[in-house]
Every structure is written in C-alpha cells, then in structure tokens.
N, C-alpha and C. Protein backbone atom coordinates (compact mmCIF):
# COMPACT_ATOMS: atom_id res chain seq x y z
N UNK A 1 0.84 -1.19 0.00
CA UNK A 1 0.00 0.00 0.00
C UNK A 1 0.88 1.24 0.00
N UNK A 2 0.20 2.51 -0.66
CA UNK A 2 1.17 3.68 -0.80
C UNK A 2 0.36 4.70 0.01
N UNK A 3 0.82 6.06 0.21
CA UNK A 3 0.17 6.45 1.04
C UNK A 3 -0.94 7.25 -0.09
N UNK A 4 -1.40 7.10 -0.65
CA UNK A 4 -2.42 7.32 -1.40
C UNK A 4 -3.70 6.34 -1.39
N UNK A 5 -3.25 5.10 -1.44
CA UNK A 5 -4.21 4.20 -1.43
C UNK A 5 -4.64 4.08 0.25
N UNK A 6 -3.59 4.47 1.03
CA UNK A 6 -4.27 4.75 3.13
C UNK A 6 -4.90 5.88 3.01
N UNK A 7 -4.71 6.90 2.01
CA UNK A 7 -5.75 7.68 2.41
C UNK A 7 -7.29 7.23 1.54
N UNK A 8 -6.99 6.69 0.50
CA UNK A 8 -8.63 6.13 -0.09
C UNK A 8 -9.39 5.30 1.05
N UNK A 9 -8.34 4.54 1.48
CA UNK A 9 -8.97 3.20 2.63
C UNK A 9 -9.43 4.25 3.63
N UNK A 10 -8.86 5.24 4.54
CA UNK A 10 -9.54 6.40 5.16
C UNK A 10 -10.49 6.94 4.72
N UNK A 11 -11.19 7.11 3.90
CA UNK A 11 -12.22 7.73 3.46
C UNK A 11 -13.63 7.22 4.29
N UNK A 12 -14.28 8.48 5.04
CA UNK A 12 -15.42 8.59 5.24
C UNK A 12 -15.42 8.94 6.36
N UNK A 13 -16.53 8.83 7.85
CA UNK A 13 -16.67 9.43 8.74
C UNK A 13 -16.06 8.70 10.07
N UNK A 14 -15.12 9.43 10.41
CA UNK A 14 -14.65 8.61 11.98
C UNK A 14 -15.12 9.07 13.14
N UNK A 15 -15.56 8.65 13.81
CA UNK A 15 -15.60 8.47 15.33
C UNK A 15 -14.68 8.22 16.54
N UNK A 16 -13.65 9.06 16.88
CA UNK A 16 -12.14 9.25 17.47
C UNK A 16 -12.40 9.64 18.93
N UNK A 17 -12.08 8.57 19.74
CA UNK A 17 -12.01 8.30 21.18
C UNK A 17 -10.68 8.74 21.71
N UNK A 18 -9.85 9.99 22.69
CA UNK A 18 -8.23 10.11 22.03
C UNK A 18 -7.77 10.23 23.85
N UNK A 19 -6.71 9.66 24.29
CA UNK A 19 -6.51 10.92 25.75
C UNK A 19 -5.04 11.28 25.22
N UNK A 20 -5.20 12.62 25.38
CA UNK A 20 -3.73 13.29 25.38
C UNK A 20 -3.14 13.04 26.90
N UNK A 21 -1.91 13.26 26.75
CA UNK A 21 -0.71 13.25 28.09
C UNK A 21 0.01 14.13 27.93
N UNK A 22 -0.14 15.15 28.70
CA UNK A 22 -0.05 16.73 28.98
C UNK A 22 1.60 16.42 29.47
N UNK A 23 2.75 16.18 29.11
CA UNK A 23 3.90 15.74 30.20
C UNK A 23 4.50 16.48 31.11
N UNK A 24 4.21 17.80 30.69
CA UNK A 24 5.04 19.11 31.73
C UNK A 24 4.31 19.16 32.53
N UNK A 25 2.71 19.01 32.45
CA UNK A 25 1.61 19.22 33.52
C UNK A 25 1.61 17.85 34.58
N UNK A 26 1.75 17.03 33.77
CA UNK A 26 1.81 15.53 34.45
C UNK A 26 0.47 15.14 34.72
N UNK A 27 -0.13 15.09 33.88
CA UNK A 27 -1.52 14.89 33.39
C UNK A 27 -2.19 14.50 32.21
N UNK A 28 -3.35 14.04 31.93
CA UNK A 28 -3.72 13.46 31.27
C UNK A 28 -5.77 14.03 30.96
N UNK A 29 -5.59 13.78 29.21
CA UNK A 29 -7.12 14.38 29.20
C UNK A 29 -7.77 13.87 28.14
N UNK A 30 -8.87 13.47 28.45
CA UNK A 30 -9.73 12.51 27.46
C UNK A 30 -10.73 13.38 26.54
N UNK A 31 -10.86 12.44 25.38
CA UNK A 31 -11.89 13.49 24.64
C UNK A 31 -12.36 12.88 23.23
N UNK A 32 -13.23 13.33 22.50
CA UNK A 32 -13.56 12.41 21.27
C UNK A 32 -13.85 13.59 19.99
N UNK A 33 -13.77 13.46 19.31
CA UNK A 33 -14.11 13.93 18.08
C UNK A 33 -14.70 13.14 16.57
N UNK A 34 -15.27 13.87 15.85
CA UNK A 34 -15.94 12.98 14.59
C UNK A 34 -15.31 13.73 13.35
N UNK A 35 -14.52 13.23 12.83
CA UNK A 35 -13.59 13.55 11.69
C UNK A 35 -14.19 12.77 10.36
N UNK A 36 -13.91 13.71 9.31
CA UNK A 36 -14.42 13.11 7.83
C UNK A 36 -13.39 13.69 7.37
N UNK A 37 -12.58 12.37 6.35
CA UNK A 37 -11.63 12.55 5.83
C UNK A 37 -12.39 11.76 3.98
N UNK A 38 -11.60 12.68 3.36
CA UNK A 38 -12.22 13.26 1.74
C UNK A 38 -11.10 12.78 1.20
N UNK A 39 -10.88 11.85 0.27
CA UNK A 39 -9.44 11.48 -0.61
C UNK A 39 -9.83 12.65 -1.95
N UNK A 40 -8.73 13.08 -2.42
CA UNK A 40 -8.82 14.01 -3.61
C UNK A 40 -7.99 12.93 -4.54
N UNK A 41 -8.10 13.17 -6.44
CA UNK A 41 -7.66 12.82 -6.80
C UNK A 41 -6.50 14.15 -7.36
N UNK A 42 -5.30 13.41 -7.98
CA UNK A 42 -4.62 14.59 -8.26
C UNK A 42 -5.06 16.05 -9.05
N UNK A 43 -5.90 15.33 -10.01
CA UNK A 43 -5.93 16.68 -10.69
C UNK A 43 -7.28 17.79 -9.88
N UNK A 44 -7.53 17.45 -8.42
CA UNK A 44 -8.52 18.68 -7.75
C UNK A 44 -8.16 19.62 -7.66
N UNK A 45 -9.37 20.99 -7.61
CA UNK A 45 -7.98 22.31 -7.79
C UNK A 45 -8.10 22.20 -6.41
N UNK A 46 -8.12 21.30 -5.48
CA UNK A 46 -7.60 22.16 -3.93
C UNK A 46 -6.08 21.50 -4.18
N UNK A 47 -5.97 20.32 -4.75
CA UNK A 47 -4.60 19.75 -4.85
C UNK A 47 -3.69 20.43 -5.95
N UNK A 48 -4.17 20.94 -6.37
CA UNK A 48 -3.31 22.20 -7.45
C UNK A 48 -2.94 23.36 -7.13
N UNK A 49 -4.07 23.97 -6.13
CA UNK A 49 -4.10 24.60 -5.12
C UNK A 49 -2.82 24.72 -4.06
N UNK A 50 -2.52 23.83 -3.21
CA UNK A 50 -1.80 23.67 -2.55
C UNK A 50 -0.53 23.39 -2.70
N UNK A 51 -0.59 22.55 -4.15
CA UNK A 51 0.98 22.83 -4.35
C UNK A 51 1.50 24.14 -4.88
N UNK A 52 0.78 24.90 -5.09
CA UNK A 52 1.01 26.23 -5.54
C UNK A 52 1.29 27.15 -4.68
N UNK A 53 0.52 26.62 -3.50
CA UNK A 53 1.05 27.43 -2.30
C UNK A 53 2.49 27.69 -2.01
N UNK A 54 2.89 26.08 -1.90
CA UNK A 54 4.16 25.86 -1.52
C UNK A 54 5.42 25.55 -3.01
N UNK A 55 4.70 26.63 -3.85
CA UNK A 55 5.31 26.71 -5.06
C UNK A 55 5.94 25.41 -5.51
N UNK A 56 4.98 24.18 -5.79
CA UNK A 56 5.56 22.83 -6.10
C UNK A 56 4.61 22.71 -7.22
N UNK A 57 5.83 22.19 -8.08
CA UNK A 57 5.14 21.63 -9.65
C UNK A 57 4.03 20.68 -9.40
N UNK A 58 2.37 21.05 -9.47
CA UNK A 58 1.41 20.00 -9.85
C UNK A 58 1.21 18.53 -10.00
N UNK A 59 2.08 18.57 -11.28
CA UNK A 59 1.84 17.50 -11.91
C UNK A 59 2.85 16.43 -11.20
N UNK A 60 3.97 16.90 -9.90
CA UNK A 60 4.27 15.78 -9.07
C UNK A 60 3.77 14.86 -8.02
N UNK A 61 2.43 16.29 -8.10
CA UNK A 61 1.29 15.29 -6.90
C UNK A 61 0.86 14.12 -7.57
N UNK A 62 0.20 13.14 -6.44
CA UNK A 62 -0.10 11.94 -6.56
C UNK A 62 -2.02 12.48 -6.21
N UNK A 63 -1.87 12.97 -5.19
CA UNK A 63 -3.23 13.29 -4.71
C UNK A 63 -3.33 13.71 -3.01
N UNK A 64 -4.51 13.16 -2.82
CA UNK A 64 -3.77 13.70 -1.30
C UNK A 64 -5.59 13.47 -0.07
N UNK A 65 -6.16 14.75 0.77
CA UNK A 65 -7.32 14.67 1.10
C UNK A 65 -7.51 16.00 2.09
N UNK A 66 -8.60 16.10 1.85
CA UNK A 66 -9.75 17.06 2.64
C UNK A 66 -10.12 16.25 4.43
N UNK A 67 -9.34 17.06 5.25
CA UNK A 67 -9.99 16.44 6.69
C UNK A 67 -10.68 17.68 7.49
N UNK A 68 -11.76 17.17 7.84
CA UNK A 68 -12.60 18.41 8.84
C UNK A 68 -12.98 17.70 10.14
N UNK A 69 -13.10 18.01 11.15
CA UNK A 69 -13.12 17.83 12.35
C UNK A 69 -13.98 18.61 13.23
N UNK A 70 -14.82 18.19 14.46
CA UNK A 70 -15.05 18.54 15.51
C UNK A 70 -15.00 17.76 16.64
N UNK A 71 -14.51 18.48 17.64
CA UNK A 71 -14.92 17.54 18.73
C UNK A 71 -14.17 18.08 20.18
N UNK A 72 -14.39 17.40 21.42
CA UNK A 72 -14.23 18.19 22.41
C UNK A 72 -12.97 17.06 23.48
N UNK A 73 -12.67 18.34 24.69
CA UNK A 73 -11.79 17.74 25.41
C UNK A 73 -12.00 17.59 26.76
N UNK A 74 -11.58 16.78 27.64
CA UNK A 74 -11.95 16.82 29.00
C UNK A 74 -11.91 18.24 29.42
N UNK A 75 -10.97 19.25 29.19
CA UNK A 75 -10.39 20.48 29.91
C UNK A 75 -11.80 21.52 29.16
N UNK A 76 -12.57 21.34 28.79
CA UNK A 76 -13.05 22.25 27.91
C UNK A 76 -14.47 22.27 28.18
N UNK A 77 -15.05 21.19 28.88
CA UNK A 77 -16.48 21.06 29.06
C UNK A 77 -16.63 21.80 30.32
N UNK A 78 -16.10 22.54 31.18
CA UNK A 78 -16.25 23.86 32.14
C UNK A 78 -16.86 25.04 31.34
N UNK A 79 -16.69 25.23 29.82
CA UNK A 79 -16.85 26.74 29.28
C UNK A 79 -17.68 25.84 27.61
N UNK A 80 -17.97 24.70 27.49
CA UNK A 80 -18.57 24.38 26.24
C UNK A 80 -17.37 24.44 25.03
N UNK A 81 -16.57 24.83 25.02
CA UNK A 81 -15.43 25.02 23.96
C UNK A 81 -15.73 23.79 23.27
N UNK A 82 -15.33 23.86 21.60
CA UNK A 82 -15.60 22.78 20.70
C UNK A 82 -14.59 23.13 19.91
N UNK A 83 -13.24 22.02 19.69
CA UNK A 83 -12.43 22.01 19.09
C UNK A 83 -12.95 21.72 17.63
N UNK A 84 -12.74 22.64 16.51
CA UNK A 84 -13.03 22.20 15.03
C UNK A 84 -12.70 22.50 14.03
N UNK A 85 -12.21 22.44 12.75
CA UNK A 85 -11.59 23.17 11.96
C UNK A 85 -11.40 22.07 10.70
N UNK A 86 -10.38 22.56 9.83
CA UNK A 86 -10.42 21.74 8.40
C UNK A 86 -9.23 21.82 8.05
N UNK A 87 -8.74 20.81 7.20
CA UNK A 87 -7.58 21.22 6.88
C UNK A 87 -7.21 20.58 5.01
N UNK A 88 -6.38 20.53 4.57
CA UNK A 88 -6.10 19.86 3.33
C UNK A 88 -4.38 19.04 3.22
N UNK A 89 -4.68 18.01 2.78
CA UNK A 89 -2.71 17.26 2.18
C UNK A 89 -2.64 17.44 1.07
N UNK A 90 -1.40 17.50 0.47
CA UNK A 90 -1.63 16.79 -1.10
C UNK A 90 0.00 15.76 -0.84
N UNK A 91 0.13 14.74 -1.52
CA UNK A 91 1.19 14.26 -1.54
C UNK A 91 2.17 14.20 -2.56
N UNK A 92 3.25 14.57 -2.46
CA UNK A 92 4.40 14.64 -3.57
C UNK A 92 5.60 13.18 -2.88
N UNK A 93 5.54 12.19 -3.92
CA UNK A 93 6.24 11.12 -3.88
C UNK A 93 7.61 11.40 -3.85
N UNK A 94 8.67 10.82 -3.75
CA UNK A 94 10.47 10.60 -3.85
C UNK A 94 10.40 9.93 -5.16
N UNK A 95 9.92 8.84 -5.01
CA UNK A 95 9.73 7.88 -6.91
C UNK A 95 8.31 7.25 -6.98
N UNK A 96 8.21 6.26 -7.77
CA UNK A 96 7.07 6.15 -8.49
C UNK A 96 6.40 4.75 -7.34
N UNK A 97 6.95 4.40 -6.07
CA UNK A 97 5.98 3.34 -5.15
C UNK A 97 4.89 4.26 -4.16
N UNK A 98 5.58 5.80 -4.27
CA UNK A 98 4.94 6.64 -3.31
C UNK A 98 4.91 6.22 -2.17
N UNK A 99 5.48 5.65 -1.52
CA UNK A 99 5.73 4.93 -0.21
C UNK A 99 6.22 6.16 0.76
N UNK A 100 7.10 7.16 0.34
CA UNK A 100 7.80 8.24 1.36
C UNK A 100 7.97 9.52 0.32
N UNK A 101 7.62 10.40 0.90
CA UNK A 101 7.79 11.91 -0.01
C UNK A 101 7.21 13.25 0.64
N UNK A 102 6.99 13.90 0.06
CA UNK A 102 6.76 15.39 1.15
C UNK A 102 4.75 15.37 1.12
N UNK A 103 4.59 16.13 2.13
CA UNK A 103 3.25 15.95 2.82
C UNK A 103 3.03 17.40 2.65
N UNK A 104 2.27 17.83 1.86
CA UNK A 104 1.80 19.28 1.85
C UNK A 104 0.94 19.39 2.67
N UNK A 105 1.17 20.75 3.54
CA UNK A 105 -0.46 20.72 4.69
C UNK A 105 -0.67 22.01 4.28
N UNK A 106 -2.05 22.22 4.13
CA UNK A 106 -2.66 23.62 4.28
C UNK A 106 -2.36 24.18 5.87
N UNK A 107 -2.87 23.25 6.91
CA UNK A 107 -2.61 23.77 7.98
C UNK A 107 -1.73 22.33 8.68
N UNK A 108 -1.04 22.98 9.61
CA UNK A 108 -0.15 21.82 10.35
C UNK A 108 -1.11 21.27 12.14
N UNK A 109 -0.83 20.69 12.17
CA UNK A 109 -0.92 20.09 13.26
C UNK A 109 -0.81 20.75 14.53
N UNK A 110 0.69 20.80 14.78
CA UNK A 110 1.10 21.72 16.09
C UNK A 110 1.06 22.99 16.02
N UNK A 111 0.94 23.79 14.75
CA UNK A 111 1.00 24.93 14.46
C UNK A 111 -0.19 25.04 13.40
N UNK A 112 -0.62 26.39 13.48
CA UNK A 112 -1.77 26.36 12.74
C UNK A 112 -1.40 27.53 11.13
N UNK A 113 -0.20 26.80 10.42
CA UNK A 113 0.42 27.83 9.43
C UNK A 113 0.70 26.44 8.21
N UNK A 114 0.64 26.96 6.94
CA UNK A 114 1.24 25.89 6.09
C UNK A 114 2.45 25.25 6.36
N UNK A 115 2.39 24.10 6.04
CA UNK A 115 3.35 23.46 6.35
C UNK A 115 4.05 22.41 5.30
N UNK A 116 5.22 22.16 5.30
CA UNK A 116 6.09 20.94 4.63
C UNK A 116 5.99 19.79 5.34
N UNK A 117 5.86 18.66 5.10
CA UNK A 117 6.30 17.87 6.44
C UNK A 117 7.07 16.89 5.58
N UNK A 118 7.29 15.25 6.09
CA UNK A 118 7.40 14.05 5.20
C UNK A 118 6.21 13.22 6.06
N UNK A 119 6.27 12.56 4.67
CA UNK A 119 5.53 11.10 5.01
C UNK A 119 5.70 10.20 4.37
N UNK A 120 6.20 8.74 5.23
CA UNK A 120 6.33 7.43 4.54
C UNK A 120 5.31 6.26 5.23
N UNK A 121 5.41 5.17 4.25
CA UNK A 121 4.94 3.99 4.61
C UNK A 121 5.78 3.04 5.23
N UNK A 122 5.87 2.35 6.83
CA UNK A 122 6.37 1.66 7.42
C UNK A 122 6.58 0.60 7.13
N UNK A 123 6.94 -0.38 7.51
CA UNK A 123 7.05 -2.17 6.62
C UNK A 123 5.60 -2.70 7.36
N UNK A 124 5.23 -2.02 8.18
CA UNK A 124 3.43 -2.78 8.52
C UNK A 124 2.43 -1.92 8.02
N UNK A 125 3.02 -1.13 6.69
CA UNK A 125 1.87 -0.07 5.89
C UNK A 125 1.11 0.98 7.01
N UNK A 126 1.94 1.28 7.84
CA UNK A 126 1.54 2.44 9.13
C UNK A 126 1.81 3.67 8.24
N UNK A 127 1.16 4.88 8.13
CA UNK A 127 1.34 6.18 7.28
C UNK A 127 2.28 6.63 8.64
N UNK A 128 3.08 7.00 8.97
CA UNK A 128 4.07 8.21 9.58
C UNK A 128 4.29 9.25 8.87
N UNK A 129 4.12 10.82 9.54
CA UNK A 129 3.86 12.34 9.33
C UNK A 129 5.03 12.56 10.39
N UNK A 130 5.71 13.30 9.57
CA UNK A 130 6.55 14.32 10.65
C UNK A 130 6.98 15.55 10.19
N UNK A 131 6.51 16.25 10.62
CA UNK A 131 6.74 17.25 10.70
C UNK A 131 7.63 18.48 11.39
N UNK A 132 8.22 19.46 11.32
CA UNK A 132 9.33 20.69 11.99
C UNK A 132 8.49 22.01 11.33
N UNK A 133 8.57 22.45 12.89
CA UNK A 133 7.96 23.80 12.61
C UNK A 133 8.45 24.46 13.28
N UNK A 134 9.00 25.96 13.52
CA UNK A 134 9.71 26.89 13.54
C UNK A 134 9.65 26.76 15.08
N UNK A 135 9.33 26.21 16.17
CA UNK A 135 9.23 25.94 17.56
C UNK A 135 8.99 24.60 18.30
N UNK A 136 8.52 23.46 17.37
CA UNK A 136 8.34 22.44 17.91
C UNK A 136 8.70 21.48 16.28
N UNK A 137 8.12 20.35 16.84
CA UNK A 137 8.52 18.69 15.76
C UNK A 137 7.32 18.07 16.42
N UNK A 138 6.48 17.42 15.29
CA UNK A 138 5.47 16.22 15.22
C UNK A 138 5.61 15.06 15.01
N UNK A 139 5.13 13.86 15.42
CA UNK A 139 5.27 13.22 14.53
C UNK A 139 3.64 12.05 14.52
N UNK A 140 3.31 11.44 13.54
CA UNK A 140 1.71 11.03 13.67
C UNK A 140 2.41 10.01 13.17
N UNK A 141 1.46 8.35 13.68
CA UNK A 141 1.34 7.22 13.05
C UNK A 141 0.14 6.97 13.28
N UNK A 142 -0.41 6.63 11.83
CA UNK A 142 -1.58 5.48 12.11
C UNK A 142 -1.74 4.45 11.24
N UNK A 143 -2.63 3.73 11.83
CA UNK A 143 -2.47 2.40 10.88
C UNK A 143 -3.89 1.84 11.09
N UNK A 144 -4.27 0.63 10.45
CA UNK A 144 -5.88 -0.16 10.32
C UNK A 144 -5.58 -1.53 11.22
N UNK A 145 -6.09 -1.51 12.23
CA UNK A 145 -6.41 -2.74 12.95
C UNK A 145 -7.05 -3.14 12.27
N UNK A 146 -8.00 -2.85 11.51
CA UNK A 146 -9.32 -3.59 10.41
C UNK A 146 -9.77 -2.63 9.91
N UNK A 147 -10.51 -3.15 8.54
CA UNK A 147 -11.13 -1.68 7.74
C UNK A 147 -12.02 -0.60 8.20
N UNK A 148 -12.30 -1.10 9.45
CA UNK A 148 -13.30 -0.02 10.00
C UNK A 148 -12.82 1.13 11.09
N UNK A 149 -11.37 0.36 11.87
CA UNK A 149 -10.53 0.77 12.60
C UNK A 149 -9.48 1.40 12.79
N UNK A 150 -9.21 1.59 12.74
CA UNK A 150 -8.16 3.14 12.39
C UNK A 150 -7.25 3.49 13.76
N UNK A 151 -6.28 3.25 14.05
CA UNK A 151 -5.38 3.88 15.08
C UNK A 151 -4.49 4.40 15.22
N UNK A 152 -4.20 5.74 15.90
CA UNK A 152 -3.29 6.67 15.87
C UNK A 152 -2.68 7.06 17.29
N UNK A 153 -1.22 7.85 16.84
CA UNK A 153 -0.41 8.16 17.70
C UNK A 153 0.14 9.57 17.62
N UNK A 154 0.35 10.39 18.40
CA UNK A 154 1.00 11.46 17.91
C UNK A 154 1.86 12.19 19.12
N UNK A 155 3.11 12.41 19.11
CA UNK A 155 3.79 13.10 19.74
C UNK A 155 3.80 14.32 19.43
N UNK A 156 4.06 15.42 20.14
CA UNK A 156 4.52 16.52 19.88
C UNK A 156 6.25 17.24 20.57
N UNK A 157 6.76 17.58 20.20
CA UNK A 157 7.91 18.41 20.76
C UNK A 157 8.36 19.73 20.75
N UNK A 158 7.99 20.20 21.89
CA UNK A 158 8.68 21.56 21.87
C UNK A 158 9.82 22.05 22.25
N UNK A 159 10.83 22.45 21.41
CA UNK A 159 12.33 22.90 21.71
C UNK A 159 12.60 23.52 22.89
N UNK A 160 11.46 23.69 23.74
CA UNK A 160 12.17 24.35 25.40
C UNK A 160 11.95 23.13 26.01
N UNK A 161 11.50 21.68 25.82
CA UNK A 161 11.66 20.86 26.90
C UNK A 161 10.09 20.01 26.76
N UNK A 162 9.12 21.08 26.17
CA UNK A 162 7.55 20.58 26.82
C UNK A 162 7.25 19.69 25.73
N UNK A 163 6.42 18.49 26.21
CA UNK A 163 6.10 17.65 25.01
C UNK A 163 4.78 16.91 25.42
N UNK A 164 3.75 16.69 24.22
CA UNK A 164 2.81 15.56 24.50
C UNK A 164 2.81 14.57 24.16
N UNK A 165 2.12 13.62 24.37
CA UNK A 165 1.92 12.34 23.57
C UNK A 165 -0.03 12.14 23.71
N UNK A 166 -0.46 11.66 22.10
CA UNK A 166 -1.78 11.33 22.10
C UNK A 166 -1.66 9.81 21.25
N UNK A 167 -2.99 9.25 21.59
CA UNK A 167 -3.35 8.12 21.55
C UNK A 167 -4.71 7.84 21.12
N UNK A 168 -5.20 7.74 19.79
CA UNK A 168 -6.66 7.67 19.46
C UNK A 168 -6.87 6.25 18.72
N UNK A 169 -8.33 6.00 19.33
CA UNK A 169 -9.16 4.95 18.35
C UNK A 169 -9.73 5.53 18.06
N UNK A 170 -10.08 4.84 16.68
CA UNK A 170 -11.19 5.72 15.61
C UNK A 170 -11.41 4.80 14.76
N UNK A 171 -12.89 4.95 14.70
CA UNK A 171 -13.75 3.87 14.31
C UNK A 171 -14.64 4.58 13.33
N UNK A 172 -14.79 3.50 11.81
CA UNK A 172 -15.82 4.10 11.12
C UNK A 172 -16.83 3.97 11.00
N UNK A 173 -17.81 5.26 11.04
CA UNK A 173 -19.59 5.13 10.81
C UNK A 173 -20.04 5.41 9.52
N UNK A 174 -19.49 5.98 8.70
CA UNK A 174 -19.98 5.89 7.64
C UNK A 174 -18.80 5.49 6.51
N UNK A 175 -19.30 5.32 5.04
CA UNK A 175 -17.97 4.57 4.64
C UNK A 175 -18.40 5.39 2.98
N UNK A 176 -17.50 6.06 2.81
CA UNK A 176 -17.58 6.79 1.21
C UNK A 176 -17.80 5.84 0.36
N UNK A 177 -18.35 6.42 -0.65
CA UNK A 177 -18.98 6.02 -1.89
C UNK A 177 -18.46 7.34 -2.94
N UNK A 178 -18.68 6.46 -4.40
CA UNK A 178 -18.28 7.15 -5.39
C UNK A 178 -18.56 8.61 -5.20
N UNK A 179 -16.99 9.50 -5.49
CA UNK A 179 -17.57 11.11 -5.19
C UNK A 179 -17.67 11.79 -3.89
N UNK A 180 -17.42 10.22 -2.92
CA UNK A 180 -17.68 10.63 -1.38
C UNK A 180 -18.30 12.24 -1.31
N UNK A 181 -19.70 12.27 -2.02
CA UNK A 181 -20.52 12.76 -2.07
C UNK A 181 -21.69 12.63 -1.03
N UNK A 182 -22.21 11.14 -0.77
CA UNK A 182 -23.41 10.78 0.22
C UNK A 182 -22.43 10.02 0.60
N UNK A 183 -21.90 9.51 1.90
CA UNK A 183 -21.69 8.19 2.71
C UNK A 183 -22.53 7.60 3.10
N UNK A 184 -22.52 6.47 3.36
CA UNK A 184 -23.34 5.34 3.78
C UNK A 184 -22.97 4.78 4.82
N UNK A 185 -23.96 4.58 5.93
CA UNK A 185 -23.96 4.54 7.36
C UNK A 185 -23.15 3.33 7.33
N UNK A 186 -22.36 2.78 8.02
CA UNK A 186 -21.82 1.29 8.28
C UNK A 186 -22.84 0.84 9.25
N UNK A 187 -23.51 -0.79 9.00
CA UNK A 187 -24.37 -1.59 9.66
C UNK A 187 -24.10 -2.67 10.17
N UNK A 188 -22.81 -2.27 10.70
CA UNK A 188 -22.37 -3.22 11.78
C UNK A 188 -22.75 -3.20 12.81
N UNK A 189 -23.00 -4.23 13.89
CA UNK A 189 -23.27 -3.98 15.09
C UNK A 189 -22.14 -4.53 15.96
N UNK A 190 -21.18 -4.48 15.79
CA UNK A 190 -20.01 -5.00 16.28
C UNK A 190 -19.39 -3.42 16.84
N UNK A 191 -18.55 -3.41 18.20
CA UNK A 191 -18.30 -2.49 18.49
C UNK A 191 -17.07 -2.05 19.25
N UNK A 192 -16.10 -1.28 19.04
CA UNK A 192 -14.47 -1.98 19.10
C UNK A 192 -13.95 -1.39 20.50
N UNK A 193 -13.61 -1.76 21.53
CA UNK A 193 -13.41 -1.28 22.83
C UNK A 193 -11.65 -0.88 22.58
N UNK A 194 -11.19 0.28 22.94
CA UNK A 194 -9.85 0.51 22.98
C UNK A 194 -9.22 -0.03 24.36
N UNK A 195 -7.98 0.16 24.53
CA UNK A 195 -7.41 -0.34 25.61
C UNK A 195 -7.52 0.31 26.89
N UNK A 196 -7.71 1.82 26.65
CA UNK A 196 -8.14 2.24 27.49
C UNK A 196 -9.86 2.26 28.66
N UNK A 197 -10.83 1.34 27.87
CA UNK A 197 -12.09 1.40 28.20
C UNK A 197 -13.15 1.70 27.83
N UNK A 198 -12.55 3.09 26.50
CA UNK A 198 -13.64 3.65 26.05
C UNK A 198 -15.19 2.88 25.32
C-alpha cells in the first residue's frame, strides 16, 4: 500500500475516542471527536491549489485529502469550547511506489500555518507524518487494525523541553462512496473497545 491508497482506505466518517498526556503538567485528558476525511484525486484544484502554495510543480502530486473535524476535550467542558476546523494534504512522492515523499499541509498540526512535512509507509503499511515547525517537531502514526478501525499516535515536541503524547481509536460510521458525495452509514453492530475502556 502507498500512502495514497491509506488515504482512499480512510475515506469517510470517523468516530475518534483520544486521551492526550499533557507531560510538563503531568496529566492526562480525554476526549472524542468525529472527523471526515475526503481522498482528492490529483488533478482537484484544492490539490493544485496547494501545491502552488508551496510553489511545487502539480503535476508531481499523486493526490492527497480534505480532513474536517469537531470535537471536544476533558479540559473544555467547564466553558462548552468545541475544538473544530479543516484542513487539506496533497502528496508529492520521492519515486514512483509513493511509499515516502513530502506531505503538503494547508494547515499543520502543532502549528496552525502551512506546512512541509514528510511522510512514509512503514514495513506494517503504518502512514508516519513528521513534521518541523519553527518551535516544535510532530510526529503522527496510524495504521488499520481492520477496515473499520483506524489507530493513531501522535507526539509533539517543543524545543524548550515541553512535550505531549496522544493516543486515538477511531472507528468508522460511515464509509464513502463514489464522489464521497453521500456516505453510507456502516451496519455493523459490532463495536471496538480501545485499551483504554472507552
């Protein structure tokens, strides 16, 4: 698998159970969100778009995806706060397996500014993101326990010392269809418990 074809297999609506680990605070905070992730094919203008941003020839993208998000955190239900926002990839390969190459972000992760990052495929087809940004370093893995399952990791680092670590299951409810235009509910009744309880 390339990371083009993990983001097709991603396609549609997740359901993300996550606790961050605050490490400077020495604490820990639970929380869930419902993410829809959109595969683009190369020639979309958001993926033409974006490499233009980051002044990169087009026609080296492979493709990439549309992710939007909401959702909330233990620290946040005192004042209602609702974490949410959108973002866009496109992917530019090294050679033609697309396995590892640069990760265009509209918005980054730890920082909320365009970004460069890399991304390769692991020898257990895990997508790894890492990213450097002008104050800290990312880095994301996720991978498919099963097609419906989805699990992720993400560190963060900040160059004075402070760092997190997160931990999400994410499970799919709906599952794209041509155009991922309408999704279609998944009718499973099977239901995936993380390690933590959730």
């Amino acid at each position: 698998m390339n990371a083009m074809e993990f983001f097709q297999k991603s396609s549609g609506v997740w359901r993300s159970q996550r606790t961050t680990h605050h490490l400077a605070f020495k604490r820990a905070e639970m929380g869930g969100s419902e993410i829809r992730v959109q595969a683009l094919d190369k020639d979309t203008p958001a993926i033409i778009e974006l490499c233009k941003l980051h002044e990169i020839d087009p026609d080296l993208a492979i493709g990439g995806a549309n992710v939007t998000w909401e959702g909330t955190m233990a620290w946040d239900r005192n004042d209602g706060e609702v974490h949410e926002g959108k973002t866009a990839f496109a992917l530019v390969p090294d050679d033609e397996t697309g396995r590892k190459g640069r990760l265009l972000r509209e918005l980054g992760y730890a920082e909320i500014v365009p970004v460069v990052g890399r991304y390769e495929m692991d020898e257990e087809d895990g997508l790894v993101l890492l990213t450097d940004y002008e104050s800290m370093s990312s880095r994301e893995r996720f991978w498919f326990a099963d097609d419906n399952t989805r699990v992720r990791t993400s560190t963060v680092k900040r160059f004075g010392g402070f760092s997190s670590a997160t931990f999400c299951s994410e499970t799919r409810v709906e599952a794209a269809i041509e155009g991922d235009k309408a999704p279609t509910q998944i009718q499973s009744e099977e239901k995936v418990a993380s390690l933590f309880g959730w």
